[in-house]
PDB file of N, CA and C in Angstrom:
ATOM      1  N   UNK A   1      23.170  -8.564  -9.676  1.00  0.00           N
ATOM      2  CA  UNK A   1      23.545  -9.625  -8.760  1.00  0.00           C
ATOM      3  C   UNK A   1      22.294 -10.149  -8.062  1.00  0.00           C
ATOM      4  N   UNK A   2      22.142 -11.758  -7.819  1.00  0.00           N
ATOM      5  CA  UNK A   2      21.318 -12.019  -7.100  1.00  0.00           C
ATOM      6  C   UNK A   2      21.134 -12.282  -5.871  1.00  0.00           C
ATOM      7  N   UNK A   3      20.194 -11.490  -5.472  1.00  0.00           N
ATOM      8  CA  UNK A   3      20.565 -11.531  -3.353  1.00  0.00           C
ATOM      9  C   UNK A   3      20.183 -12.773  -3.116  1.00  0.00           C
ATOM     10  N   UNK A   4      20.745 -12.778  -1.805  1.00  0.00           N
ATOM     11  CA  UNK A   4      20.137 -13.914  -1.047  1.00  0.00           C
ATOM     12  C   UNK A   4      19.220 -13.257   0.141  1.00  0.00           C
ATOM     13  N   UNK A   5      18.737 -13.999   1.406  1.00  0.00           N
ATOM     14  CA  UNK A   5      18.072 -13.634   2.405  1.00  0.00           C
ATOM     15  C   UNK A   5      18.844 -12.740   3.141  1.00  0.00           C
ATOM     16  N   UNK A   6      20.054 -13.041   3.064  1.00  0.00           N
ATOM     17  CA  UNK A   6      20.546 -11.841   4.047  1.00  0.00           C
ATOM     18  C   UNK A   6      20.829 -10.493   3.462  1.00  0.00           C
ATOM     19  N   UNK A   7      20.952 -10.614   2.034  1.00  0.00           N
ATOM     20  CA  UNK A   7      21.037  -9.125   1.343  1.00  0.00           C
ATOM     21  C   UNK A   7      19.914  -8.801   1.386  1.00  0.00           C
ATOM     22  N   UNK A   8      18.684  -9.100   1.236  1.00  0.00           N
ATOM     23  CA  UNK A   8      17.548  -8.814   1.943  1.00  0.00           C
ATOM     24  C   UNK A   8      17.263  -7.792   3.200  1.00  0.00           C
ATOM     25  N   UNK A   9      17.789  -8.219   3.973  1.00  0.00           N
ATOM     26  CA  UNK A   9      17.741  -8.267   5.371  1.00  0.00           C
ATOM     27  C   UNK A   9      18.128  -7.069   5.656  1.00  0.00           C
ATOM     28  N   UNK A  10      19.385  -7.156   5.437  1.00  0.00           N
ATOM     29  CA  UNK A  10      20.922  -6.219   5.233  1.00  0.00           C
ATOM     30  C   UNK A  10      20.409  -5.026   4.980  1.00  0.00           C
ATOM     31  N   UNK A  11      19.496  -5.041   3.416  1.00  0.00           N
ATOM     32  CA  UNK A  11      19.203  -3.894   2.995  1.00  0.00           C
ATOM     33  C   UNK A  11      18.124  -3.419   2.926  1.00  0.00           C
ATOM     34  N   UNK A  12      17.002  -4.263   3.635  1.00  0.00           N
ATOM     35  CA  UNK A  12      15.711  -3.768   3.734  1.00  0.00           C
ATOM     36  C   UNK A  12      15.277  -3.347   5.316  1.00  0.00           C
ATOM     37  N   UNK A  13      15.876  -4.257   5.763  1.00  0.00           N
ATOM     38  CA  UNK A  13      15.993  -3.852   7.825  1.00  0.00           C
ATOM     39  C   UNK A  13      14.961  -5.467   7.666  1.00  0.00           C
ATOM     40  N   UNK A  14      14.601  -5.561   8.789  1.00  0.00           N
ATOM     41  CA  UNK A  14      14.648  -6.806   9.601  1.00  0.00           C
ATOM     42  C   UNK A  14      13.014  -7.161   8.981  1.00  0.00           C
ATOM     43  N   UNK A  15      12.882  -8.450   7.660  1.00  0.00           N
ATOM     44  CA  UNK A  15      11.735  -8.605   7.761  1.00  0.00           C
ATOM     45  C   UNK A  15      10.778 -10.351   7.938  1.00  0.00           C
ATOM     46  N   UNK A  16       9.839 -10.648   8.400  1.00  0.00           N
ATOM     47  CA  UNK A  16       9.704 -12.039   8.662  1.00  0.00           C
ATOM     48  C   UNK A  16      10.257 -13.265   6.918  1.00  0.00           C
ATOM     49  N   UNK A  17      10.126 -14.355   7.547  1.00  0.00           N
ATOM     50  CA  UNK A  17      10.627 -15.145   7.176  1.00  0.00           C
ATOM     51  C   UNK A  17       9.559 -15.317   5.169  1.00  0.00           C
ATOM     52  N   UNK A  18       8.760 -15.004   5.725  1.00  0.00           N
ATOM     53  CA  UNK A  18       7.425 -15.431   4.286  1.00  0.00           C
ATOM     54  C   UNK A  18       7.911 -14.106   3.459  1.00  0.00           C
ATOM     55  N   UNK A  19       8.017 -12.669   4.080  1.00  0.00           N
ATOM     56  CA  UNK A  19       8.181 -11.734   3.189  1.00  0.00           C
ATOM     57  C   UNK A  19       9.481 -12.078   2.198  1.00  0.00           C
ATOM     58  N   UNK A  20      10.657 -12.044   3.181  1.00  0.00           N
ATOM     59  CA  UNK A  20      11.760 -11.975   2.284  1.00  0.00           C
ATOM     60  C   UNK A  20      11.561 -12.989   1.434  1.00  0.00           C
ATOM     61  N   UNK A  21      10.552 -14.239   1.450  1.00  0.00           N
ATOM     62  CA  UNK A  21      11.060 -15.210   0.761  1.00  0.00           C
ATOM     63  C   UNK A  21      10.344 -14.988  -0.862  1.00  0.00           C
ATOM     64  N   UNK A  22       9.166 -14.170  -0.451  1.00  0.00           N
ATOM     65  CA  UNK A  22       8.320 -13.285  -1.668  1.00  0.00           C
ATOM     66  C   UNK A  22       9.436 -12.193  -2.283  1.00  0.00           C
ATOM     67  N   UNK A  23      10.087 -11.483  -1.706  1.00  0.00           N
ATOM     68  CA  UNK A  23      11.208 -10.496  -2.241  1.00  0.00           C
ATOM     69  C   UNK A  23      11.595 -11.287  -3.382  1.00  0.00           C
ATOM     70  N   UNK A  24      12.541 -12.793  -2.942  1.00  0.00           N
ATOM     71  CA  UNK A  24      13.284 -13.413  -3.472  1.00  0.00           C
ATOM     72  C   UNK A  24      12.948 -14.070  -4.876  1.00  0.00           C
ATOM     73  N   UNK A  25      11.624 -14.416  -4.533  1.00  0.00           N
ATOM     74  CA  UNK A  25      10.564 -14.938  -5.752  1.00  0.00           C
ATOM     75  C   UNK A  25      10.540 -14.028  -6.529  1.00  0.00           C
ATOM     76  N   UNK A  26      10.709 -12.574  -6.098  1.00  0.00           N
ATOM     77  CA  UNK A  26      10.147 -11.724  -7.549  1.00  0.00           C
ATOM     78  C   UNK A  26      11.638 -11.584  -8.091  1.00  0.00           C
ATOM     79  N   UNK A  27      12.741 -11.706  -8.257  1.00  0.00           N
ATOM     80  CA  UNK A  27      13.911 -11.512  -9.063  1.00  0.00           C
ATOM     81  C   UNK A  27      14.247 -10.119  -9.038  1.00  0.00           C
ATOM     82  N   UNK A  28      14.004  -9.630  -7.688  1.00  0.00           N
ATOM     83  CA  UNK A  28      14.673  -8.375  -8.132  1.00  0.00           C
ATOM     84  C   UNK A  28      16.304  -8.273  -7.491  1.00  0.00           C
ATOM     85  N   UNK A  29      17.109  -7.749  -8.085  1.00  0.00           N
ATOM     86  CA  UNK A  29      18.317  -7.867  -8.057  1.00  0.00           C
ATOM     87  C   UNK A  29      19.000  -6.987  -6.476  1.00  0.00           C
ATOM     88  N   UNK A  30      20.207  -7.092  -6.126  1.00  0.00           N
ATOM     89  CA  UNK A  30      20.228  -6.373  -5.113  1.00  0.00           C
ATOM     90  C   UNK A  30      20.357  -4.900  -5.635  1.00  0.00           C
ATOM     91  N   UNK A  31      20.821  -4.434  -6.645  1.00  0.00           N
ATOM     92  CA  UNK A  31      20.888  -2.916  -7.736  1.00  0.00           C
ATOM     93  C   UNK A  31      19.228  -2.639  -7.115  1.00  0.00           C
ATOM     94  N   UNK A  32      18.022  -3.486  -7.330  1.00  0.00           N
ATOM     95  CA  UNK A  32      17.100  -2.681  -7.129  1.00  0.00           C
ATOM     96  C   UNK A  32      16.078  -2.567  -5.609  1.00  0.00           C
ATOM     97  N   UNK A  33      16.711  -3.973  -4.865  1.00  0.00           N
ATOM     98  CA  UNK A  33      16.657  -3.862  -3.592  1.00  0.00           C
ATOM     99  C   UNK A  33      17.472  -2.262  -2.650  1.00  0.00           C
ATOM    100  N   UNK A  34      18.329  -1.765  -3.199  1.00  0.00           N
ATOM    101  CA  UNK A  34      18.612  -0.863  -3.206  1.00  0.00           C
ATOM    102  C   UNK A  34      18.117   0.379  -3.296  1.00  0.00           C
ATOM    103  N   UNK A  35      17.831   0.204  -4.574  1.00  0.00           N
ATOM    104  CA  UNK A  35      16.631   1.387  -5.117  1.00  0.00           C
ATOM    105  C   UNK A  35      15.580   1.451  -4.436  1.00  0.00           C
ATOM    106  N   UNK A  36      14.997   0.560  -3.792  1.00  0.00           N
ATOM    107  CA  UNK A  36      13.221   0.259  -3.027  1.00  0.00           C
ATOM    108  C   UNK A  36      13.953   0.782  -1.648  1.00  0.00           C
ATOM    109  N   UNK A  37      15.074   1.003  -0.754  1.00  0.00           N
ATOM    110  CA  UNK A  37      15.226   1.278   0.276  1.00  0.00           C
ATOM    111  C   UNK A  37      15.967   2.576   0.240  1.00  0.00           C
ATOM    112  N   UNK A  38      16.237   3.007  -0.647  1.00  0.00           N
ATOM    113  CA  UNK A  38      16.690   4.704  -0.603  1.00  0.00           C
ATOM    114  C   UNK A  38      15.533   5.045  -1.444  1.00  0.00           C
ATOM    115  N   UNK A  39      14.485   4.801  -1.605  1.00  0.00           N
ATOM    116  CA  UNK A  39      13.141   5.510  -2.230  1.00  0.00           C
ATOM    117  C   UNK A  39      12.363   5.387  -0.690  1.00  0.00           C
ATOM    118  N   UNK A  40      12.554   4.468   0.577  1.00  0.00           N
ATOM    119  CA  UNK A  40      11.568   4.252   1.459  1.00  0.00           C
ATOM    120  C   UNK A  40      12.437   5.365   2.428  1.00  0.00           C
ATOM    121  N   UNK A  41      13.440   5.600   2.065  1.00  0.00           N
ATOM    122  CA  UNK A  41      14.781   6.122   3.021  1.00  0.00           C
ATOM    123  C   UNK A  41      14.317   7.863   2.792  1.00  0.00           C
ATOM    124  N   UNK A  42      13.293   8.249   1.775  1.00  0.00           N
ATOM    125  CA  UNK A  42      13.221   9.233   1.117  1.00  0.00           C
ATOM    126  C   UNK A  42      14.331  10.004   0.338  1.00  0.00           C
ATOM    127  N   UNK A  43      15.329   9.726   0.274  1.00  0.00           N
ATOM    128  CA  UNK A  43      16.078  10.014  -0.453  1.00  0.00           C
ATOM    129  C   UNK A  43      15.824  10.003  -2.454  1.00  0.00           C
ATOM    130  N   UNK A  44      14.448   9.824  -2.166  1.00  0.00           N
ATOM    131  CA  UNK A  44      13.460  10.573  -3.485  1.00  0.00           C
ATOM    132  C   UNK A  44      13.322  12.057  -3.619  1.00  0.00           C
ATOM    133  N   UNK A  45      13.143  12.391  -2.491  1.00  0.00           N
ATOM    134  CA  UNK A  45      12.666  13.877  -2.333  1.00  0.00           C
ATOM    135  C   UNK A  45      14.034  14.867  -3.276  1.00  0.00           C
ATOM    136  N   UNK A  46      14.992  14.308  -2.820  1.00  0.00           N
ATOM    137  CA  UNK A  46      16.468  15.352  -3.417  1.00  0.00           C
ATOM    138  C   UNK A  46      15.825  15.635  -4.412  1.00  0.00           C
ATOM    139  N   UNK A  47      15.513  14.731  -5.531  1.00  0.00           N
ATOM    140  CA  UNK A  47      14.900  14.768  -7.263  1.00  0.00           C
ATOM    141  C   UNK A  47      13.574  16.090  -7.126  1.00  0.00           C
ATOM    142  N   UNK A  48      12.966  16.288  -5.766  1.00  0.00           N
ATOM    143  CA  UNK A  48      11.891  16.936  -5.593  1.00  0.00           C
ATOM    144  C   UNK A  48      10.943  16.322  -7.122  1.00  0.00           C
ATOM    145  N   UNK A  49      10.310  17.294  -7.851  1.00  0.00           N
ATOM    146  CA  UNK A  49       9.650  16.616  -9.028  1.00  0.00           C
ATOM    147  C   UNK A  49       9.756  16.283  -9.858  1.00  0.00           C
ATOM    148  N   UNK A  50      11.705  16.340 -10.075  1.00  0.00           N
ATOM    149  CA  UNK A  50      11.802  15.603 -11.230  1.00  0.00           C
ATOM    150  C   UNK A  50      11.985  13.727 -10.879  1.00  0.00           C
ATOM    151  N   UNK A  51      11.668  13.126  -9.252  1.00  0.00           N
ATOM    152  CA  UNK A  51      12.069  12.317  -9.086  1.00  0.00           C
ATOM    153  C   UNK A  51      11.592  11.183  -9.981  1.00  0.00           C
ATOM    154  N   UNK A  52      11.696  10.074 -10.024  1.00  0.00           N
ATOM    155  CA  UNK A  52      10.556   9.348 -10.739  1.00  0.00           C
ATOM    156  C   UNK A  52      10.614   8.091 -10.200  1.00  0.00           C
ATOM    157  N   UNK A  53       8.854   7.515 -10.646  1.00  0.00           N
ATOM    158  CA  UNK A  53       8.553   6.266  -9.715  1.00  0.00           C
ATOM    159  C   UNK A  53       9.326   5.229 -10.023  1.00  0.00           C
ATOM    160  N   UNK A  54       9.325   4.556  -8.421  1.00  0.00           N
ATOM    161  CA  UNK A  54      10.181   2.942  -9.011  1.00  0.00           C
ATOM    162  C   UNK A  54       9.414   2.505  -9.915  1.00  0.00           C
ATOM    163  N   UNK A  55       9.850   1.579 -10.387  1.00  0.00           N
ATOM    164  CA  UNK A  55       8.783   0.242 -11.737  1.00  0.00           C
ATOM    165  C   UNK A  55       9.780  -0.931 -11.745  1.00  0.00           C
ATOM    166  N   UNK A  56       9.175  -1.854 -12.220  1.00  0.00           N
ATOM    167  CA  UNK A  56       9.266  -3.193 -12.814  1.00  0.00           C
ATOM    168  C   UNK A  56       9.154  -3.566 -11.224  1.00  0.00           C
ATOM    169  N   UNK A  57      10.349  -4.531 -10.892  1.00  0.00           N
ATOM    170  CA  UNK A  57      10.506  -5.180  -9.898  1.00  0.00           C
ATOM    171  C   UNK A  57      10.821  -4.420  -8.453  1.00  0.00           C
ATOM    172  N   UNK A  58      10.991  -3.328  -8.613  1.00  0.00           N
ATOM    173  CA  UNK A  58      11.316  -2.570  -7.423  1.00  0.00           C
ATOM    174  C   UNK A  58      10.128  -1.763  -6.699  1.00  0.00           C
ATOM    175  N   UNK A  59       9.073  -1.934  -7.815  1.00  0.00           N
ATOM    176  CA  UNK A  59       8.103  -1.025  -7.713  1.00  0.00           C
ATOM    177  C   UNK A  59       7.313  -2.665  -6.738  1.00  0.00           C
ATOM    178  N   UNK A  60       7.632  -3.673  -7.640  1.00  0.00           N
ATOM    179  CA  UNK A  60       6.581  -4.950  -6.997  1.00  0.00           C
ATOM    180  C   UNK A  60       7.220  -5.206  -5.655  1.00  0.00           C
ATOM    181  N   UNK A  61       8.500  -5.507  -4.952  1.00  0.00           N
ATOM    182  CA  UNK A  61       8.933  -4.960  -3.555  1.00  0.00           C
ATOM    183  C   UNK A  61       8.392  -3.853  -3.033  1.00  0.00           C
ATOM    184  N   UNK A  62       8.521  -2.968  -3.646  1.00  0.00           N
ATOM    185  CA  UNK A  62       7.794  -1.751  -2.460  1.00  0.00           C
ATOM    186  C   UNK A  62       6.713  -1.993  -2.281  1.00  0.00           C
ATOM    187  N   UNK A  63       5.881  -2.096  -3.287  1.00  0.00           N
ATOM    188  CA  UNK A  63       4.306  -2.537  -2.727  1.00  0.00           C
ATOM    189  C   UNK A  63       4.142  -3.726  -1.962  1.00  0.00           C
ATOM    190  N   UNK A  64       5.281  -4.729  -2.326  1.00  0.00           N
ATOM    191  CA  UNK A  64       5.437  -5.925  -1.317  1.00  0.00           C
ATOM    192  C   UNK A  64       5.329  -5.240   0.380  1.00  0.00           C
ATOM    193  N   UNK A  65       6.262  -4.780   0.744  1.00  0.00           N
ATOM    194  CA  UNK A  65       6.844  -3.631   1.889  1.00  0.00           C
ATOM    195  C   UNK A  65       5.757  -2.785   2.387  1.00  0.00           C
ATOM    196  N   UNK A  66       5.282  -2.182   1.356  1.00  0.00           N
ATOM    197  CA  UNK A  66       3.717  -1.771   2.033  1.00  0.00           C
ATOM    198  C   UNK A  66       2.568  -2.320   1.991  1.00  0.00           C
ATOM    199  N   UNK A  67       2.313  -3.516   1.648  1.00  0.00           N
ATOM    200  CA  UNK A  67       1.237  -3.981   1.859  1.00  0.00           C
ATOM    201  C   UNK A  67       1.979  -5.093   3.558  1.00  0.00           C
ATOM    202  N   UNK A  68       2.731  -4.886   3.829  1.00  0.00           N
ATOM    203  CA  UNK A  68       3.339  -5.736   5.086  1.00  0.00           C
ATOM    204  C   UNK A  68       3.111  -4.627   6.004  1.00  0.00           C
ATOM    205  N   UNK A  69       3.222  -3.189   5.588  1.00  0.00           N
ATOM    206  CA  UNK A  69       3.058  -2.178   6.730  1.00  0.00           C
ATOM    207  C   UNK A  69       1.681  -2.115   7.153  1.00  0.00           C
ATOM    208  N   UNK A  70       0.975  -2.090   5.992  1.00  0.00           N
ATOM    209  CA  UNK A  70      -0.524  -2.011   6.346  1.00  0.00           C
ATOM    210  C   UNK A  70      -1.583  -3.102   7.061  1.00  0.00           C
ATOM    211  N   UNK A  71      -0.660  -4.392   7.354  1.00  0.00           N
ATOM    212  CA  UNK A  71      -0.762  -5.378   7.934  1.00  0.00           C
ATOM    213  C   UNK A  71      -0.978  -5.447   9.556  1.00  0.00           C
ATOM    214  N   UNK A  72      -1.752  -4.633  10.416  1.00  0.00           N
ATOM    215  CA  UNK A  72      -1.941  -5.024  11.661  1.00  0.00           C
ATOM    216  C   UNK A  72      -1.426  -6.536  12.632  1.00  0.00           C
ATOM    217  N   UNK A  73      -1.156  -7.526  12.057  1.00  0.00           N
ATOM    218  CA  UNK A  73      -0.972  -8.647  11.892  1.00  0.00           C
ATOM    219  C   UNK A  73       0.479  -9.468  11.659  1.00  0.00           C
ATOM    220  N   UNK A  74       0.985  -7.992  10.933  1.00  0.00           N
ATOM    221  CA  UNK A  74       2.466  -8.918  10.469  1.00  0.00           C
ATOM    222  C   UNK A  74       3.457  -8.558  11.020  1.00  0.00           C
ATOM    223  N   UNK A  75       4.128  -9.671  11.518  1.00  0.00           N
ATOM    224  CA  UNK A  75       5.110  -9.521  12.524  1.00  0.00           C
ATOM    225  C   UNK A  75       6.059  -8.922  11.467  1.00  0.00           C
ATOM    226  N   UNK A  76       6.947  -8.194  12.282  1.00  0.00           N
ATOM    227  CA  UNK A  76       8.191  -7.510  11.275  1.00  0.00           C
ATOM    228  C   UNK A  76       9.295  -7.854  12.111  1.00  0.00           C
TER     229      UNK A  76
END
């Protein structure tokens, strides 16, 4: 399914107006908007080492998400 800004929102917690609109650009579905917020939620750890990394588009959100954390600058 394809989100809009507020499934965004909804499921990532509260982020400025330029990020979500980069979320939206990359096509990732809400199935993996999902996935990028119970991997940030740690709910990775259960898997302990058998967990495994996000990829494709969920992996390009999360790094979206952390390169916004590492941002001194960006309003959230």
């Amino acid at each position: 399914m394809k989100p809009g800004a507020r499934d965004v929102t909804h499921i990532l917690g509260p982020l400025d107006a330029h990020l979500v609109a980069e979320i939206l650009a990359s096509g990732a579905t809400v199935a993996e908007l999902e996935e990028v917020a119970a991997y940030l939620a740690g709910a990775d750890d259960v898997m302990g080492d058998l967990r495994r990394p996000l990829t494709g588009r969920a992996a390009l959100v999360h790094d979206m998400l952390r390169r916004q954390d590492d941002d001194p600058d960006a309003d959230r």
